[in-house]
PDB file of N, CA and C in Angstrom:
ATOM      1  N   UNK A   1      11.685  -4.833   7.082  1.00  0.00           N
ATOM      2  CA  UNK A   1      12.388  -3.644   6.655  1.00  0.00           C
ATOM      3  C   UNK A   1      11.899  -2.431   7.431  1.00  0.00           C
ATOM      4  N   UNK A   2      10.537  -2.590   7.448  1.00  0.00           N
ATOM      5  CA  UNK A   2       9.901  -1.382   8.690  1.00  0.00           C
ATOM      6  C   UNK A   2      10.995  -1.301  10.160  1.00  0.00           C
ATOM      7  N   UNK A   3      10.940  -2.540  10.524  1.00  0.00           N
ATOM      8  CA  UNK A   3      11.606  -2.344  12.110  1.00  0.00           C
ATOM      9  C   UNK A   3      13.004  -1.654  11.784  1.00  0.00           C
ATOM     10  N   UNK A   4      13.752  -2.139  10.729  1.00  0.00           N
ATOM     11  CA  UNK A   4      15.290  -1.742  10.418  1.00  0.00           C
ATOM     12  C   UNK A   4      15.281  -0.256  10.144  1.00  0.00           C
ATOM     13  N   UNK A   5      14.268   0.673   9.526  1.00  0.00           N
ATOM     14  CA  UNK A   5      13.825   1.883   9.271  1.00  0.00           C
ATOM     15  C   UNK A   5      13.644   2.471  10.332  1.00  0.00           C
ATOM     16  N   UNK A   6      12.558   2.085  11.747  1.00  0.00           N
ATOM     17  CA  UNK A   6      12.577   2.660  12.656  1.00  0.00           C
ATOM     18  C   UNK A   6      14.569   2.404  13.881  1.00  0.00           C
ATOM     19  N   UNK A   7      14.541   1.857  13.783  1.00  0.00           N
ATOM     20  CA  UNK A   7      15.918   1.370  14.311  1.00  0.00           C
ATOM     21  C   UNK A   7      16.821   2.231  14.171  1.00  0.00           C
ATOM     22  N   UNK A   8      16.990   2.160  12.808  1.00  0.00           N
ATOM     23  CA  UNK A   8      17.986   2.845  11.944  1.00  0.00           C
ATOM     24  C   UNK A   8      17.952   4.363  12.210  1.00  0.00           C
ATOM     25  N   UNK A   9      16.880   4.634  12.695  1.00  0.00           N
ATOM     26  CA  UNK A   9      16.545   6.357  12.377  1.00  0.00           C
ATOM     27  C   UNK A   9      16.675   6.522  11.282  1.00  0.00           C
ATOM     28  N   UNK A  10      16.270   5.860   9.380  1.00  0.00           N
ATOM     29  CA  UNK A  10      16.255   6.263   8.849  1.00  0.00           C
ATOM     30  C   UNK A  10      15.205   7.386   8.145  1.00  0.00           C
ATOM     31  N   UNK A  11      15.418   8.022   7.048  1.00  0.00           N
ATOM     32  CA  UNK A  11      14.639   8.969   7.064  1.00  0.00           C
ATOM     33  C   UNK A  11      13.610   8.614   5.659  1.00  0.00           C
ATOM     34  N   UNK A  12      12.973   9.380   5.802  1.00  0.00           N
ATOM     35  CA  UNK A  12      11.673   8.862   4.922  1.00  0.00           C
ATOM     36  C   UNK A  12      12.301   8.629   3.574  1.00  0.00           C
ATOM     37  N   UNK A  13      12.836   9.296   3.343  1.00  0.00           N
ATOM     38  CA  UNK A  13      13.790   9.262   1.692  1.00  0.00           C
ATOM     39  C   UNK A  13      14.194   7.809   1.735  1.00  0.00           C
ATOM     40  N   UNK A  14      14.740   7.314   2.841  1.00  0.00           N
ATOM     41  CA  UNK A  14      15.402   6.268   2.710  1.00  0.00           C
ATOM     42  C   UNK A  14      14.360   5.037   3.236  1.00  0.00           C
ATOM     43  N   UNK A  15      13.596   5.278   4.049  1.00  0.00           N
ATOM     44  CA  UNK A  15      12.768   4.353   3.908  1.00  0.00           C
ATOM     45  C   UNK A  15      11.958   3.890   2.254  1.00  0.00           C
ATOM     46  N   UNK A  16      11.374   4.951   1.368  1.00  0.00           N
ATOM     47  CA  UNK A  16      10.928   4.979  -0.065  1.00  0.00           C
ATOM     48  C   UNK A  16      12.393   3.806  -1.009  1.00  0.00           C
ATOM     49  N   UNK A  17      13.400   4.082  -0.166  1.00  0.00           N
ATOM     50  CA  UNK A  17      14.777   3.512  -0.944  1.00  0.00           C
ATOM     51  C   UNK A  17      14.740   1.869  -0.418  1.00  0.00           C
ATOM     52  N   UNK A  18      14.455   1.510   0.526  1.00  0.00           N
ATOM     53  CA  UNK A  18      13.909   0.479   1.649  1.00  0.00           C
ATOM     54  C   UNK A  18      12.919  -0.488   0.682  1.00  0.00           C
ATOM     55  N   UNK A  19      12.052   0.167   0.229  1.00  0.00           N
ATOM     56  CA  UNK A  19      10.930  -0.040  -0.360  1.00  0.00           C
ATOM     57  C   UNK A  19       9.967  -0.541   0.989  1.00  0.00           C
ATOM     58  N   UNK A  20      10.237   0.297   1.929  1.00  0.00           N
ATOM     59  CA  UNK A  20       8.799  -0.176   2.548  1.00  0.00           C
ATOM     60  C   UNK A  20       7.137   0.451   2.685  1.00  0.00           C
ATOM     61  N   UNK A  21       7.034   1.423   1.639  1.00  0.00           N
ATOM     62  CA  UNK A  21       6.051   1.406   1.237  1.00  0.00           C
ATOM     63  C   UNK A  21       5.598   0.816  -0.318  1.00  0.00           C
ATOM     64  N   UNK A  22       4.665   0.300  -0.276  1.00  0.00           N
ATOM     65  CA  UNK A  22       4.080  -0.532  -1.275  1.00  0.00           C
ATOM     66  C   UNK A  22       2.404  -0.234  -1.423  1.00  0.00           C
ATOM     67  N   UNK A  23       1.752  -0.435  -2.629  1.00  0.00           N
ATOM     68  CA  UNK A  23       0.445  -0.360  -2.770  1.00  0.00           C
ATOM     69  C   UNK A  23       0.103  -1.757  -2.351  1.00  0.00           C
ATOM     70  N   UNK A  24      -1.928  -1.317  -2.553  1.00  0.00           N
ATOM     71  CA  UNK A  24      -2.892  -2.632  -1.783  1.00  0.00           C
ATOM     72  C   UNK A  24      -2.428  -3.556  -3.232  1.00  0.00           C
ATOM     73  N   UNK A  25      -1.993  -4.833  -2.079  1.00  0.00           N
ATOM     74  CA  UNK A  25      -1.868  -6.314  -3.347  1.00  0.00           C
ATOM     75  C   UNK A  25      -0.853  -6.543  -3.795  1.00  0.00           C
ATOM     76  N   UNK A  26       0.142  -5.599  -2.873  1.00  0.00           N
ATOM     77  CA  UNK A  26       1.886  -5.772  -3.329  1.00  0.00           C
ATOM     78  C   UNK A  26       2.384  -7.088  -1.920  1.00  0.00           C
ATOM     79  N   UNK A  27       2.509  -8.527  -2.227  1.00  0.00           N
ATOM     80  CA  UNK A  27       2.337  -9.595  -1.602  1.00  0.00           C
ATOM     81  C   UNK A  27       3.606  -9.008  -0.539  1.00  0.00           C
ATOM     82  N   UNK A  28       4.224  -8.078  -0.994  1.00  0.00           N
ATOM     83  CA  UNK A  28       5.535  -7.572   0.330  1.00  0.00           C
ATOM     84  C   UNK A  28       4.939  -6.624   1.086  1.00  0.00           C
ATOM     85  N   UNK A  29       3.323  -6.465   0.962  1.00  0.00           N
ATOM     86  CA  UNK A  29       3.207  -5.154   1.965  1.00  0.00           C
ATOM     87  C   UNK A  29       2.836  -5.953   3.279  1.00  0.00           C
ATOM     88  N   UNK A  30       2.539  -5.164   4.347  1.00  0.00           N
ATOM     89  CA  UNK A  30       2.348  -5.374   5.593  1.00  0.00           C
ATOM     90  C   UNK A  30       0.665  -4.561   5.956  1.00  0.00           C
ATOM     91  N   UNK A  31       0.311  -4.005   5.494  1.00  0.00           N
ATOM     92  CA  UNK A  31      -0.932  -3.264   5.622  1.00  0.00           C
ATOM     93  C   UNK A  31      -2.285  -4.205   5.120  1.00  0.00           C
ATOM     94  N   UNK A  32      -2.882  -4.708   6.296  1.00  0.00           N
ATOM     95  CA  UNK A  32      -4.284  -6.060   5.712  1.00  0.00           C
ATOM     96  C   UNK A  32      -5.271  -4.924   5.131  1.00  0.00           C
ATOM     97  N   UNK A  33      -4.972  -4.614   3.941  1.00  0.00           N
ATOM     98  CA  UNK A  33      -6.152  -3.614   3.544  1.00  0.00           C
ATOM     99  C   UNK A  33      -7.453  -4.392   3.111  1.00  0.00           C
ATOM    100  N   UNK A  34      -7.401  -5.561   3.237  1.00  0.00           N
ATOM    101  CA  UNK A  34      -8.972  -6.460   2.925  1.00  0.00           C
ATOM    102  C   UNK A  34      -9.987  -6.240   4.510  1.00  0.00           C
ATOM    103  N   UNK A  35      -9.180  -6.463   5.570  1.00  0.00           N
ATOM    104  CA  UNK A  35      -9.703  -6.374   6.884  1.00  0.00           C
ATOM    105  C   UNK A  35     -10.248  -4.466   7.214  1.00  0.00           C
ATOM    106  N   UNK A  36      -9.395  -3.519   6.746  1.00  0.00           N
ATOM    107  CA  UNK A  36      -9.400  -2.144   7.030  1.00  0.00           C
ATOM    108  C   UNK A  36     -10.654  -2.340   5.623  1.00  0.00           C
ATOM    109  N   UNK A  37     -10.655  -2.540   4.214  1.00  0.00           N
ATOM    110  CA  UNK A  37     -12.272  -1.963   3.998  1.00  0.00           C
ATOM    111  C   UNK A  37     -13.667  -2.780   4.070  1.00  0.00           C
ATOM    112  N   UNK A  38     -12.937  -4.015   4.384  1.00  0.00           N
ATOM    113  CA  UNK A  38     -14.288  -5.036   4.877  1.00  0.00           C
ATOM    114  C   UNK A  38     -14.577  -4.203   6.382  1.00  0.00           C
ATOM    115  N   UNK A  39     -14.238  -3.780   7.063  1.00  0.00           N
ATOM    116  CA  UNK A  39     -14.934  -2.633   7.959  1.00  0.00           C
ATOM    117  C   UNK A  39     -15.191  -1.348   7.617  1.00  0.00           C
ATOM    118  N   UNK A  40     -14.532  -0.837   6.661  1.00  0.00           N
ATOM    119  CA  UNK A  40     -15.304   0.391   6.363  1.00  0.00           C
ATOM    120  C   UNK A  40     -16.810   0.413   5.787  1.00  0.00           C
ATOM    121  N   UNK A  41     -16.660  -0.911   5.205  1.00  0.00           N
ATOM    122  CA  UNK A  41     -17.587  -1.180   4.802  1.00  0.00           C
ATOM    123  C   UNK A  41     -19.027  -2.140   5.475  1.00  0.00           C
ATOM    124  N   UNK A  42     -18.478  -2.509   6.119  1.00  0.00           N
ATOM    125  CA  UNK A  42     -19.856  -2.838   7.421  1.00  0.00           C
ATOM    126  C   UNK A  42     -20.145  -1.673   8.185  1.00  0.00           C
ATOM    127  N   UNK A  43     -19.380  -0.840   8.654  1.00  0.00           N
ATOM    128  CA  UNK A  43     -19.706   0.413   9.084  1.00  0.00           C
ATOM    129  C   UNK A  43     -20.824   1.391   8.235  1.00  0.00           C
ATOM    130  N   UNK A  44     -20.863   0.930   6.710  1.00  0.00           N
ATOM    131  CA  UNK A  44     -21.810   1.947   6.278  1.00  0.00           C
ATOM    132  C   UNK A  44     -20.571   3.322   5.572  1.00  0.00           C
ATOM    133  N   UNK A  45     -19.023   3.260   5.456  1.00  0.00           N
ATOM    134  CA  UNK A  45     -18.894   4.158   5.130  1.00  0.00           C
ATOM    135  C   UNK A  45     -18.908   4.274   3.456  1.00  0.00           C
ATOM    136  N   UNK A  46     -19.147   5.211   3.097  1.00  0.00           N
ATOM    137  CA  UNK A  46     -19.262   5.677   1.510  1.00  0.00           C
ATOM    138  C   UNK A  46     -18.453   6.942   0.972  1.00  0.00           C
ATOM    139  N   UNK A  47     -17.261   7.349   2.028  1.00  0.00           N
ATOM    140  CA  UNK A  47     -16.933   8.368   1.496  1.00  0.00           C
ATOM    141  C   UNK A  47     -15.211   7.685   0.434  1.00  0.00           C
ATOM    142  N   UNK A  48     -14.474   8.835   0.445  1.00  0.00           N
ATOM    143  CA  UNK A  48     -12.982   8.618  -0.171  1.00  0.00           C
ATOM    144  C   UNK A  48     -12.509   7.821   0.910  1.00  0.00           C
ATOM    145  N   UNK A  49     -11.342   7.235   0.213  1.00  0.00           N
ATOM    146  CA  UNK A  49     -10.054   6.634   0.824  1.00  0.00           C
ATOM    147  C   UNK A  49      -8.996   7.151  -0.269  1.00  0.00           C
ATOM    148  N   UNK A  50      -7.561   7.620   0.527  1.00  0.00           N
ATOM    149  CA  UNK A  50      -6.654   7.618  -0.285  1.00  0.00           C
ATOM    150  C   UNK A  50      -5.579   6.765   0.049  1.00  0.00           C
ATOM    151  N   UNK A  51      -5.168   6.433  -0.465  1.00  0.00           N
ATOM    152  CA  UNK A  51      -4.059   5.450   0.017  1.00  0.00           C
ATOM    153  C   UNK A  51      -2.495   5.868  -1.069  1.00  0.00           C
ATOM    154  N   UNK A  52      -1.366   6.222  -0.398  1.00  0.00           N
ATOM    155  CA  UNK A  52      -0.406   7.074  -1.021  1.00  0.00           C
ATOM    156  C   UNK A  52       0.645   5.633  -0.649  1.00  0.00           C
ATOM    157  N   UNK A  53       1.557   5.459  -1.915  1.00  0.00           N
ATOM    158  CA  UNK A  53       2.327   4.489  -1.825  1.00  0.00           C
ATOM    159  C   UNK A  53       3.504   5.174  -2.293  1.00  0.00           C
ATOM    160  N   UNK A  54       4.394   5.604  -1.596  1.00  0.00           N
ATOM    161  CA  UNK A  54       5.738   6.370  -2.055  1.00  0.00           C
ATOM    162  C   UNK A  54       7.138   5.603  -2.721  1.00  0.00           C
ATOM    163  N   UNK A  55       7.857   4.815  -3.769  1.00  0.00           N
ATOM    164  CA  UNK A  55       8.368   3.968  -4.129  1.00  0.00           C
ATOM    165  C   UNK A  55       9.043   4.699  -4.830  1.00  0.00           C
ATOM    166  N   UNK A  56      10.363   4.079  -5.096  1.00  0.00           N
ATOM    167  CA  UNK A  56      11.235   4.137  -6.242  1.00  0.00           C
ATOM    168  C   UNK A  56      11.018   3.613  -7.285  1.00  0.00           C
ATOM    169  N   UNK A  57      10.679   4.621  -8.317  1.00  0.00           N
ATOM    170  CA  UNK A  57      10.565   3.892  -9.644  1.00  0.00           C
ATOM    171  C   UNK A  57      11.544   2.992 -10.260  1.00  0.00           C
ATOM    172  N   UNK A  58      12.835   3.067 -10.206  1.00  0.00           N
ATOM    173  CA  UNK A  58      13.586   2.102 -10.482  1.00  0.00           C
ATOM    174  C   UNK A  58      13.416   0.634  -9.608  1.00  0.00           C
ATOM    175  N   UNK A  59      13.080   0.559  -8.987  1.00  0.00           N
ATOM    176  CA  UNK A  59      12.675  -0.871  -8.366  1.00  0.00           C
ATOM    177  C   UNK A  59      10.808  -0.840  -8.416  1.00  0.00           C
ATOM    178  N   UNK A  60       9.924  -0.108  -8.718  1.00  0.00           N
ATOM    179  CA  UNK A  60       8.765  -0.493  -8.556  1.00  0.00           C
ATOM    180  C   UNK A  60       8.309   0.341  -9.684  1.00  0.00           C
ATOM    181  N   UNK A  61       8.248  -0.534 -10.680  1.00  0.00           N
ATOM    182  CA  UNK A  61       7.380   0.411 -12.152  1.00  0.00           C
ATOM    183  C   UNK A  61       6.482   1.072 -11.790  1.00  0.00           C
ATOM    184  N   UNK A  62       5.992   2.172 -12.172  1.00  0.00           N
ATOM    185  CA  UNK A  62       4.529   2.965 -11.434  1.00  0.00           C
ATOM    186  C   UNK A  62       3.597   1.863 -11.935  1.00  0.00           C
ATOM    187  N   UNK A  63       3.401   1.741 -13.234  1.00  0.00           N
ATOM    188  CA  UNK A  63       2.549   1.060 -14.146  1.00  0.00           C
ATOM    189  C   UNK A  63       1.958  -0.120 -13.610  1.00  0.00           C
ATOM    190  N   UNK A  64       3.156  -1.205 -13.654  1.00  0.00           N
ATOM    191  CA  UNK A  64       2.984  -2.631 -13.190  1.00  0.00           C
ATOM    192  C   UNK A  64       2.208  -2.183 -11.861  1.00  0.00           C
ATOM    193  N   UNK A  65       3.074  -1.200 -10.418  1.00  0.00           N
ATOM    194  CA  UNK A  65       1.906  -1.010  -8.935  1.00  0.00           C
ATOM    195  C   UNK A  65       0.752  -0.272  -9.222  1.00  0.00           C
ATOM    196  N   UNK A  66       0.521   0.506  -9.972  1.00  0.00           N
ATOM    197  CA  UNK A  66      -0.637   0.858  -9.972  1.00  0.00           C
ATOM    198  C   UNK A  66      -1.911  -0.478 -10.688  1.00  0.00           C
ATOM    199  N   UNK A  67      -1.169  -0.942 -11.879  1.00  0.00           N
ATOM    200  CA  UNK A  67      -2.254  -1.905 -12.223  1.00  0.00           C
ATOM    201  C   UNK A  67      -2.328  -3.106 -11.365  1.00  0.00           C
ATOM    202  N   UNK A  68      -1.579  -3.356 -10.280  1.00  0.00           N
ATOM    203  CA  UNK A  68      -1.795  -4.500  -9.143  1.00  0.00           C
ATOM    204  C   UNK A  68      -2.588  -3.547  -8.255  1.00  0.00           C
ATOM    205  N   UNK A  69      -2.302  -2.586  -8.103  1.00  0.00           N
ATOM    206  CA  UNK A  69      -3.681  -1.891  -6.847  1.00  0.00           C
ATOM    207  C   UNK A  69      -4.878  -1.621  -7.256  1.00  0.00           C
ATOM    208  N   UNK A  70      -5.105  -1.469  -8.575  1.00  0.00           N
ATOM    209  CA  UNK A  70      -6.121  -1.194  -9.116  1.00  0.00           C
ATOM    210  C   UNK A  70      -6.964  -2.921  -9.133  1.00  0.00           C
ATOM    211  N   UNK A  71      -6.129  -3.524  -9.644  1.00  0.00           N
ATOM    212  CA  UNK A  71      -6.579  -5.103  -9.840  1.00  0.00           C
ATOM    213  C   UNK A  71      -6.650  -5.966  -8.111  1.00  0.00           C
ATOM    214  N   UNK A  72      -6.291  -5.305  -7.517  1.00  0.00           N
ATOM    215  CA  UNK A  72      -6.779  -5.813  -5.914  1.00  0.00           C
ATOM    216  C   UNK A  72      -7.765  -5.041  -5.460  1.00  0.00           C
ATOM    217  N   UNK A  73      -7.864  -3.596  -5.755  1.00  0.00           N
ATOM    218  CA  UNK A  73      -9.384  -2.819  -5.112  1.00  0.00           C
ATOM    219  C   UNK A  73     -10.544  -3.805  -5.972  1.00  0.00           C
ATOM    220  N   UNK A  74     -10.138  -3.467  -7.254  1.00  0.00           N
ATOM    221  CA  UNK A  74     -11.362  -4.695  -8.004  1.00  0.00           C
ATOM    222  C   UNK A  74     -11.832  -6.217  -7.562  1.00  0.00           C
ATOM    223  N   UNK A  75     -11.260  -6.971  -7.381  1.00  0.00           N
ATOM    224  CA  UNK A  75     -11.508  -7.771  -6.545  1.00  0.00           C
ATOM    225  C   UNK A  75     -11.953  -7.743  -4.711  1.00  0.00           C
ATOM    226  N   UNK A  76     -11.361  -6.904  -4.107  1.00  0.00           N
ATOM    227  CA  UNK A  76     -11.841  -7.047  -2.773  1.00  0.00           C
ATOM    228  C   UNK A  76     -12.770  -5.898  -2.801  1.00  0.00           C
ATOM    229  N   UNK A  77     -13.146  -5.325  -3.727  1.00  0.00           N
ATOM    230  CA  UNK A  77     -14.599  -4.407  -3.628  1.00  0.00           C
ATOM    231  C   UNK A  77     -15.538  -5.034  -4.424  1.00  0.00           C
ATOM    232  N   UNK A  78     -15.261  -5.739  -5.319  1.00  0.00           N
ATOM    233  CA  UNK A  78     -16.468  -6.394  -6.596  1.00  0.00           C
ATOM    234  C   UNK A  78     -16.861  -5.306  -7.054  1.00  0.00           C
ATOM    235  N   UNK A  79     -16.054  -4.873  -7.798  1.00  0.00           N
ATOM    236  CA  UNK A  79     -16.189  -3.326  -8.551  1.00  0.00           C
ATOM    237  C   UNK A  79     -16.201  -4.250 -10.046  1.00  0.00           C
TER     238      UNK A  79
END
Protein backbone atom coordinates (compact mmCIF):
# COMPACT_ATOMS: atom_id res chain seq x y z
CA UNK A 1 0.00 0.00 0.00
CA UNK A 2 3.15 2.25 0.69
CA UNK A 3 4.38 1.92 -3.04
CA UNK A 4 0.56 2.66 -4.34
CA UNK A 5 0.71 5.94 -1.92
CA UNK A 6 3.97 7.02 -3.28
CA UNK A 7 2.80 6.30 -6.98
CA UNK A 8 -0.37 7.66 -6.53
CA UNK A 9 0.88 11.03 -5.25
CA UNK A 10 -1.40 10.45 -2.61
CA UNK A 11 -1.58 12.72 0.21
CA UNK A 12 -0.99 12.04 3.75
CA UNK A 13 -4.77 12.22 4.59
CA UNK A 14 -5.13 9.56 2.26
CA UNK A 15 -2.38 7.57 2.96
CA UNK A 16 -3.90 7.48 7.11
CA UNK A 17 -7.21 6.30 4.79
CA UNK A 18 -4.70 3.56 3.10
CA UNK A 19 -4.00 2.49 6.49
CA UNK A 20 -0.43 2.52 5.94
CA UNK A 21 0.55 3.63 9.03
CA UNK A 22 0.22 1.20 11.84
CA UNK A 23 1.73 0.80 15.45
CA UNK A 24 4.84 -1.64 16.72
CA UNK A 25 3.09 -5.38 16.49
CA UNK A 26 0.43 -4.46 13.94
CA UNK A 27 1.42 -7.96 11.80
CA UNK A 28 0.47 -5.39 8.55
CA UNK A 29 3.22 -3.03 9.44
CA UNK A 30 6.40 -2.85 7.47
CA UNK A 31 8.69 -1.10 10.09
CA UNK A 32 11.19 -4.18 11.91
CA UNK A 33 10.93 -2.24 15.13
CA UNK A 34 12.55 -5.41 17.07
CA UNK A 35 15.86 -4.88 14.84
CA UNK A 36 15.66 -0.66 15.21
CA UNK A 37 15.55 -1.17 19.36
CA UNK A 38 17.66 -4.29 19.66
CA UNK A 39 20.24 -1.58 18.36
CA UNK A 40 19.31 1.16 20.22
CA UNK A 41 19.86 -0.82 22.65
CA UNK A 42 23.35 -2.35 22.14
CA UNK A 43 24.35 1.09 21.41
CA UNK A 44 23.83 2.03 25.08
CA UNK A 45 20.90 4.35 24.20
CA UNK A 46 18.58 5.34 27.23
CA UNK A 47 16.86 8.22 26.05
CA UNK A 48 12.88 8.65 24.49
CA UNK A 49 11.55 7.12 21.43
CA UNK A 50 8.34 8.28 19.98
CA UNK A 51 6.76 6.45 17.61
CA UNK A 52 3.41 8.28 16.04
CA UNK A 53 0.96 5.90 14.27
CA UNK A 54 -1.66 8.07 12.35
CA UNK A 55 -4.93 5.69 11.56
CA UNK A 56 -8.45 5.87 11.06
CA UNK A 57 -10.38 5.11 13.85
CA UNK A 58 -13.07 3.54 12.03
CA UNK A 59 -10.86 0.80 10.71
CA UNK A 60 -8.24 0.75 13.64
CA UNK A 61 -9.82 1.03 17.26
CA UNK A 62 -7.35 3.36 19.17
CA UNK A 63 -7.82 0.93 22.13
CA UNK A 64 -7.37 -2.55 20.55
CA UNK A 65 -3.64 -0.50 18.61
CA UNK A 66 -2.61 0.95 21.42
CA UNK A 67 -3.00 -2.23 23.66
CA UNK A 68 -1.09 -4.34 20.77
CA UNK A 69 1.81 -1.65 20.92
CA UNK A 70 1.92 -1.51 24.32
CA UNK A 71 1.82 -5.51 24.50
CA UNK A 72 4.75 -5.71 21.79
CA UNK A 73 7.09 -2.92 23.55
CA UNK A 74 6.49 -5.34 26.63
CA UNK A 75 7.69 -8.20 25.22
CA UNK A 76 10.57 -7.03 22.94
CA UNK A 77 11.87 -4.81 25.90
CA UNK A 78 11.14 -7.35 28.94
CA UNK A 79 9.49 -4.55 30.61
Amino acid sequence: MAEKVKSDHLSFQEGIMQRVFTVPGDSQGMVDFRSILTTLGNAGYEGWLVVEAEQDPATACPLKYAKMARAYLTEVLGW
